[in-house]
C-alpha atoms as a PDB file:
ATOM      1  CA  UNK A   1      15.721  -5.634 -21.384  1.00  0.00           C
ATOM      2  CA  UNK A   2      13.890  -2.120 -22.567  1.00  0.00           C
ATOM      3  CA  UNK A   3      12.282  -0.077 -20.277  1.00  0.00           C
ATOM      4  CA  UNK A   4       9.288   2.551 -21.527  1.00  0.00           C
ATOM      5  CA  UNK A   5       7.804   5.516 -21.007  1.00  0.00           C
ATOM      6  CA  UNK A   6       4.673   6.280 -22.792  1.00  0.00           C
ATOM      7  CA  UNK A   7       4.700  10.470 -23.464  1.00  0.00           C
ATOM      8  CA  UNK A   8       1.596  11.681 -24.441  1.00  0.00           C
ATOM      9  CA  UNK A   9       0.490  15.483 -25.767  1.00  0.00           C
ATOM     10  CA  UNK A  10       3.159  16.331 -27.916  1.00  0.00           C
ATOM     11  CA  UNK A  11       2.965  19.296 -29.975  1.00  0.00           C
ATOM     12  CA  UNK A  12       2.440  19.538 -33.903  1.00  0.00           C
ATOM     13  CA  UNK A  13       6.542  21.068 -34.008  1.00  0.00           C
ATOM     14  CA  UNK A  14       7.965  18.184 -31.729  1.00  0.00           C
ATOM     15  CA  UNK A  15      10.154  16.392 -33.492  1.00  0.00           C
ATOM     16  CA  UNK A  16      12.429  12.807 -32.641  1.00  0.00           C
ATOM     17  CA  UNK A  17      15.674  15.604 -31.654  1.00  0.00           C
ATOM     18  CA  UNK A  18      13.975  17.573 -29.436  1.00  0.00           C
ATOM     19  CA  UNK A  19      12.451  14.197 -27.718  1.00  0.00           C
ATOM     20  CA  UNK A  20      15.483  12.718 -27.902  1.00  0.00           C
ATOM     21  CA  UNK A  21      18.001  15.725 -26.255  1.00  0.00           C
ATOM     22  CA  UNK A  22      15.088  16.051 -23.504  1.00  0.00           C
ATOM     23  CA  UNK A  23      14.655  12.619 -22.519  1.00  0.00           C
ATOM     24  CA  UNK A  24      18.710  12.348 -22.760  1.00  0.00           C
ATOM     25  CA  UNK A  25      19.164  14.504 -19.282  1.00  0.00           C
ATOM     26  CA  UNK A  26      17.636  11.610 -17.134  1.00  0.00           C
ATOM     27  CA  UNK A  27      19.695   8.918 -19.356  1.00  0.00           C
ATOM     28  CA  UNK A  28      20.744   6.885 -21.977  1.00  0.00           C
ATOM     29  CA  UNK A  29      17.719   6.515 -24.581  1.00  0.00           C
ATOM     30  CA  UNK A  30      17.740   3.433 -26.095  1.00  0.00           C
ATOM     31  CA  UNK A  31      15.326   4.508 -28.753  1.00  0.00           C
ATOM     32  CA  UNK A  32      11.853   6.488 -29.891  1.00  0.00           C
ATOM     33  CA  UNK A  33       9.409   5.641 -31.151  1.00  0.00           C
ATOM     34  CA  UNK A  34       7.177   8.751 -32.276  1.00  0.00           C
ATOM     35  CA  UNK A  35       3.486   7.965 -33.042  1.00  0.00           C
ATOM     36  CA  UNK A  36       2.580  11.429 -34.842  1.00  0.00           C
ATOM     37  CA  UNK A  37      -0.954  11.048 -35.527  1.00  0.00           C
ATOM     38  CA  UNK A  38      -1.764  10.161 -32.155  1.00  0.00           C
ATOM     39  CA  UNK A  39       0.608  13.122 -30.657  1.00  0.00           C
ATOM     40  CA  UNK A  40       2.218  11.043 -28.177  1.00  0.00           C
ATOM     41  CA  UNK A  41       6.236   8.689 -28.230  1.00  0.00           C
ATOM     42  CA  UNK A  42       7.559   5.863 -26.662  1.00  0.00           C
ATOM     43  CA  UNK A  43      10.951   6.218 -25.154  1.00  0.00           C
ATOM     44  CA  UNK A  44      13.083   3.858 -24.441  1.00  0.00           C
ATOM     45  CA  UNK A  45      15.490   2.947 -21.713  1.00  0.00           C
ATOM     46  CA  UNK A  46      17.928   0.053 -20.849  1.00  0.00           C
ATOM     47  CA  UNK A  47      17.457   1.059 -16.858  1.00  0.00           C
ATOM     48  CA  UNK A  48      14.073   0.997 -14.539  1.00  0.00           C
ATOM     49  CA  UNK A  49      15.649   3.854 -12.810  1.00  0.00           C
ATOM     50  CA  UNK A  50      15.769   6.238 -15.943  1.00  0.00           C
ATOM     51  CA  UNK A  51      11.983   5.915 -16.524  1.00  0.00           C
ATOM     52  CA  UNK A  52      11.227   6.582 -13.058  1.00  0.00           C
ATOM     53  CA  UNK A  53      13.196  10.172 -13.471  1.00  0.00           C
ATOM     54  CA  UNK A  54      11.967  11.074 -16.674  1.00  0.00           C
ATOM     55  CA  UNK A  55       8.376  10.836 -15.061  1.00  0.00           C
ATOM     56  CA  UNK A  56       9.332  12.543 -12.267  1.00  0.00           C
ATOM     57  CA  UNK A  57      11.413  15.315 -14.285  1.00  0.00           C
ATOM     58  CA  UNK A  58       8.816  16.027 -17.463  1.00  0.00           C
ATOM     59  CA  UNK A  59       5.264  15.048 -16.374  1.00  0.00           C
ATOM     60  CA  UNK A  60       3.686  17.992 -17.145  1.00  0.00           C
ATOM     61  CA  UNK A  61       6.720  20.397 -18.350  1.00  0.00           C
ATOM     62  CA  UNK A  62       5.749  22.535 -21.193  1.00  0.00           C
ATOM     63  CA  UNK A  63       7.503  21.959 -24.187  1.00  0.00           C
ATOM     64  CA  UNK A  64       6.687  23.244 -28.309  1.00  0.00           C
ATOM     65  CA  UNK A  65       3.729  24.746 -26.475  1.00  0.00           C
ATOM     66  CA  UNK A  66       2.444  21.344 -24.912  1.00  0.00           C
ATOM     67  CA  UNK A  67       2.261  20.223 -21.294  1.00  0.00           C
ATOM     68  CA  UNK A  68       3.429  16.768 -21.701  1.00  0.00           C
ATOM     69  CA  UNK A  69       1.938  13.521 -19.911  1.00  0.00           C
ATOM     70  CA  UNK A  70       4.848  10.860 -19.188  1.00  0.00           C
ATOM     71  CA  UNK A  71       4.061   7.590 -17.655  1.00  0.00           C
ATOM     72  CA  UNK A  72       4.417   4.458 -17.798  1.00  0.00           C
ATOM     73  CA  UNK A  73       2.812   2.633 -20.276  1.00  0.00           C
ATOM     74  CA  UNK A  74      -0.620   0.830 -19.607  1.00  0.00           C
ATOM     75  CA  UNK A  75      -0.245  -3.026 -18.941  1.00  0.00           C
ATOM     76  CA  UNK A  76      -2.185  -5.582 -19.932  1.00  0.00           C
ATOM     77  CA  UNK A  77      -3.455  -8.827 -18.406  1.00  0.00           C
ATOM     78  CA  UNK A  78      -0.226 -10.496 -18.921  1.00  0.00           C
ATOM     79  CA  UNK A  79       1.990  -7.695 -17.125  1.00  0.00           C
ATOM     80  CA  UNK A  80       3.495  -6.895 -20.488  1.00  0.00           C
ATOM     81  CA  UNK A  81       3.127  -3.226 -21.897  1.00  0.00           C
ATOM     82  CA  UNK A  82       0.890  -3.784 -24.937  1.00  0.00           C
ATOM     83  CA  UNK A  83       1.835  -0.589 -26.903  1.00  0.00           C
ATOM     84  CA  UNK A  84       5.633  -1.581 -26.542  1.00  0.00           C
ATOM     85  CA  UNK A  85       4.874  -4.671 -27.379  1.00  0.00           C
ATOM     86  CA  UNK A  86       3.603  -4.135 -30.539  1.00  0.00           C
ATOM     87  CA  UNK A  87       6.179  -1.870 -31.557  1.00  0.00           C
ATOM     88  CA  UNK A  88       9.455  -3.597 -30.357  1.00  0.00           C
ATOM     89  CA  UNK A  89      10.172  -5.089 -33.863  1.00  0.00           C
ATOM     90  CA  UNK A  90      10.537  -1.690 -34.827  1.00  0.00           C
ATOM     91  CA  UNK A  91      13.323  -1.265 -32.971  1.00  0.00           C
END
């Protein structure tokens, strides 16, 4: 099981490295996913706990020039993360 964090406000020199050594401090990334015309990344985790850092820790850090938003990702109806969901066979 994958756990997410949507990060939104990247700026136009982020790239999938820097995302992924940043997000790395708080834990093991499972993967990215980097949407770059809508400036914003999923990350993924295999551990609830990891998320719940990486909010705490970058939520507003400036990074590339860019105060990031991290969060989890909106849920739908069905408790499932809809963005994630739609992306997972990306994996």
């Amino acid at each position: 099981e994958l756990f997410s964090v949507w990060v939104g406000t990247l700026g136009p020199a982020m790239t999938y490295a820097k995302l992924h050594e940043l997000f790395s401090r708080v834990g093991t990334v499972y993967s990215i996913k980097m949407l770059l015309e809508l400036q914003c990344a999923f990350v993924n985790y295999t551990r609830k706990e990891d998320c719940e850092r990486a909010i705490q820790c970058f939520n507003g850090m400036v990074v590339e020039g860019a105060p990031l938003t991290v969060r989890y990702p909106f849920k739908t109806h069905t408790g499932d993360s809809e963005p994630f969901q739609r992306l997972r066979v990306y994996q």
